[in-house]
C-alpha atoms as a PDB file:
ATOM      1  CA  UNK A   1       5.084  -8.422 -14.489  1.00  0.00           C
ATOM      2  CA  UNK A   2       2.936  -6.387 -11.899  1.00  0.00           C
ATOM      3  CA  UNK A   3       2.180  -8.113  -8.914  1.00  0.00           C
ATOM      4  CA  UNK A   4      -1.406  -8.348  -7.330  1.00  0.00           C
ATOM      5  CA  UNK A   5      -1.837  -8.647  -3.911  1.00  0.00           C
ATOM      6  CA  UNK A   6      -5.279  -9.002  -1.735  1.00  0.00           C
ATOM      7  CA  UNK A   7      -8.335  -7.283  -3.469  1.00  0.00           C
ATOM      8  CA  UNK A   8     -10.476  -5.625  -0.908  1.00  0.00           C
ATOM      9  CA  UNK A   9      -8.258  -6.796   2.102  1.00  0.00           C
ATOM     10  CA  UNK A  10      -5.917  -4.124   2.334  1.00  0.00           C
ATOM     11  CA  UNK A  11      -5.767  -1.348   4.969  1.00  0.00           C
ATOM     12  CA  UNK A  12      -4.479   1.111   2.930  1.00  0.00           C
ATOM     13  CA  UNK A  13      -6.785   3.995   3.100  1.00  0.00           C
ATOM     14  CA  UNK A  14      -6.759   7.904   2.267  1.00  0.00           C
ATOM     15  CA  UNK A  15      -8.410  11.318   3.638  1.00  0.00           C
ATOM     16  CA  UNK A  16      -8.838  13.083   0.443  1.00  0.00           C
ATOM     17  CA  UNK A  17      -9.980  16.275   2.503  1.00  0.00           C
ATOM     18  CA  UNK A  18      -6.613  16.088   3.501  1.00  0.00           C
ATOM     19  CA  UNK A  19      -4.158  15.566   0.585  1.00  0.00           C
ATOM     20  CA  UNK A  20      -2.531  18.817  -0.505  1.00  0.00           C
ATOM     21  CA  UNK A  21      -0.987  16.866  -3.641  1.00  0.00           C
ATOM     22  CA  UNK A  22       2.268  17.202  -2.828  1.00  0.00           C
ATOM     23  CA  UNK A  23       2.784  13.503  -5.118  1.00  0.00           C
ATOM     24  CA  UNK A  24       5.393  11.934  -2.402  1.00  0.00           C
ATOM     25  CA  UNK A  25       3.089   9.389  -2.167  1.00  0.00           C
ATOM     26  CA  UNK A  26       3.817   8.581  -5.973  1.00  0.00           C
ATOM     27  CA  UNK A  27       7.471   9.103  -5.796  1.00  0.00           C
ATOM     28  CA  UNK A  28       7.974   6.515  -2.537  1.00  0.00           C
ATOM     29  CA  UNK A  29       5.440   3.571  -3.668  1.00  0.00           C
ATOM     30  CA  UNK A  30       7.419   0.767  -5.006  1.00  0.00           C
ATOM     31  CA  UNK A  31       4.152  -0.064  -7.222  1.00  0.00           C
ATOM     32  CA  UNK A  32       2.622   2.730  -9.001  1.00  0.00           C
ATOM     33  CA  UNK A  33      -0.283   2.609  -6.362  1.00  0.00           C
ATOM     34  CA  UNK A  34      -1.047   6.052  -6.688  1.00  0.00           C
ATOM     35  CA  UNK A  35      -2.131   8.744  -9.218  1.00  0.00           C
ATOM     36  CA  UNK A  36      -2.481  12.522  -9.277  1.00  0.00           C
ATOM     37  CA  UNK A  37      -5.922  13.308 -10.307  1.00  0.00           C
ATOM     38  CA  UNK A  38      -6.411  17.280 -10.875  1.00  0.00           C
ATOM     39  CA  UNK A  39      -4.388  18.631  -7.674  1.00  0.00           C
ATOM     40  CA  UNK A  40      -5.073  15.323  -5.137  1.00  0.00           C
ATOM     41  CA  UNK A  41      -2.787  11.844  -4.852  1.00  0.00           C
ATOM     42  CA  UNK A  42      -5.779   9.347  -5.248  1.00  0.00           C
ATOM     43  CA  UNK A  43      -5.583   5.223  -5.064  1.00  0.00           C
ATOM     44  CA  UNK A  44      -5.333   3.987  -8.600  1.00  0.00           C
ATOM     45  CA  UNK A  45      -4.604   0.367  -8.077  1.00  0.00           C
ATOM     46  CA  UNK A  46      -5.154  -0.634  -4.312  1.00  0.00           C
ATOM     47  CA  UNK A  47      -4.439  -4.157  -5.392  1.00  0.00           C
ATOM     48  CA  UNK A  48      -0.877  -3.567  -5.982  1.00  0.00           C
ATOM     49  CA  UNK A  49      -0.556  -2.086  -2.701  1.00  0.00           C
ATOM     50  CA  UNK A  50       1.747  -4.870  -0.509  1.00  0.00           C
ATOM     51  CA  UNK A  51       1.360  -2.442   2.854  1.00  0.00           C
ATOM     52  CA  UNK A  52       4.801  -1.204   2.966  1.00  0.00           C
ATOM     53  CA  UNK A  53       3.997   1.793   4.802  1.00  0.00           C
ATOM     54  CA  UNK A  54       6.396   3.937   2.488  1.00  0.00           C
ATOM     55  CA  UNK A  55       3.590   6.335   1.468  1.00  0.00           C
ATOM     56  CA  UNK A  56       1.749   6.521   5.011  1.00  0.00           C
ATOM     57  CA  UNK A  57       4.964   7.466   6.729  1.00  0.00           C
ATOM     58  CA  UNK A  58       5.816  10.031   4.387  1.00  0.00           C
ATOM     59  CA  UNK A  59       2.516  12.137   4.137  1.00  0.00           C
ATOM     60  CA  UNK A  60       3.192  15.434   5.912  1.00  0.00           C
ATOM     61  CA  UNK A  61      -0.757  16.209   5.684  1.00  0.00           C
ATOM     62  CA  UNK A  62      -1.304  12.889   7.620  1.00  0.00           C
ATOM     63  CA  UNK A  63      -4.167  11.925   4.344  1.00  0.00           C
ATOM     64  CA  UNK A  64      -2.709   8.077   4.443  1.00  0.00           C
ATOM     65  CA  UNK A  65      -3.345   5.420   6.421  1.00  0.00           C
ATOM     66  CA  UNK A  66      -2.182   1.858   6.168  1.00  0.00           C
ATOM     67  CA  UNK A  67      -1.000  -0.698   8.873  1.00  0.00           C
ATOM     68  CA  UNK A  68       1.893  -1.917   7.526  1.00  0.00           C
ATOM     69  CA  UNK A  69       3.626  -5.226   7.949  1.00  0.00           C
ATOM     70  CA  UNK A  70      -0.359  -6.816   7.351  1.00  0.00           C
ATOM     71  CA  UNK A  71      -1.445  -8.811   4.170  1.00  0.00           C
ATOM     72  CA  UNK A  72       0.732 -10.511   1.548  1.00  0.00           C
ATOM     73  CA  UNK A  73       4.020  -8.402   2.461  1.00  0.00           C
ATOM     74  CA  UNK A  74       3.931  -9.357   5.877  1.00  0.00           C
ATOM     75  CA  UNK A  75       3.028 -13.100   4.137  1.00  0.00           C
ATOM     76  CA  UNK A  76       5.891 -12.968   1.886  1.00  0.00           C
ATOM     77  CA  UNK A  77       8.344 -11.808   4.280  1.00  0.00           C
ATOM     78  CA  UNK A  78       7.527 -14.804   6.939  1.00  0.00           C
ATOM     79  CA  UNK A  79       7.162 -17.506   3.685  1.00  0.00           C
ATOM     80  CA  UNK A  80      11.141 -15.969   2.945  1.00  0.00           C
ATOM     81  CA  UNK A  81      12.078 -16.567   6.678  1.00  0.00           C
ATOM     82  CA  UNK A  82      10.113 -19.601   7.587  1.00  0.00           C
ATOM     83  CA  UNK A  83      11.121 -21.081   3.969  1.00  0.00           C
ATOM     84  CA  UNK A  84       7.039 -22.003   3.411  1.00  0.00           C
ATOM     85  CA  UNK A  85       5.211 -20.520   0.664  1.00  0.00           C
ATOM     86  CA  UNK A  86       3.019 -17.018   1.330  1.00  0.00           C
ATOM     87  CA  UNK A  87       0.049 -17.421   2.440  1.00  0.00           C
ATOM     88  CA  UNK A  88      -1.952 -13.963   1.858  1.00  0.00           C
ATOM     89  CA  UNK A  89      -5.388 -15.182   3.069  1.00  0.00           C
ATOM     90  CA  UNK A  90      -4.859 -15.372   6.567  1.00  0.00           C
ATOM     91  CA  UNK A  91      -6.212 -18.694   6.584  1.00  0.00           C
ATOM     92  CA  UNK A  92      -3.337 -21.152   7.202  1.00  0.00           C
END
């Protein structure tokens, strides 16, 4: 199953000027986020993105940004502590 999170509420974000393509991004992103696209790591499926911060934290050209601990993972972690369901829209 491949889980969706927040379409178009993420803050995952990338400097493509900056990526040198080194693919860590792929190899630390618990779901498949990113691609390689000729010689640059590019967002191929921001809605699976649950703002870890893995991929951010281990650019060494700085090309990724994303404030982790936001959206549905911060949701899902407080629903597993509080013992409530998620709640990803920032509405309850």
């Amino acid at each position: 199953m491949k889980l969706r999170y927040l379409n178009d509420e993420l803050t995952l974000r990338q400097d493509s000027g900056k990526c040198t393509g080194c693919g860590v991004c792929l190899d630390v992103c618990p779901h498949s986020v990113w691609r390689l696209e000729g010689r640059k790591a590019v967002i191929a499926d921001l809605a699976a993105c649950m703002e870890c911060g893995a991929c951010a934290k281990n650019c060494i050209a700085g090309a990724i940004y994303v404030h982790s601990g936001v959206g549905c993972a911060r949701a899902v972690i407080n629903g597993i502590i509080s013992g409530t369901e998620p709640c990803c829209d920032g509405k309850c």
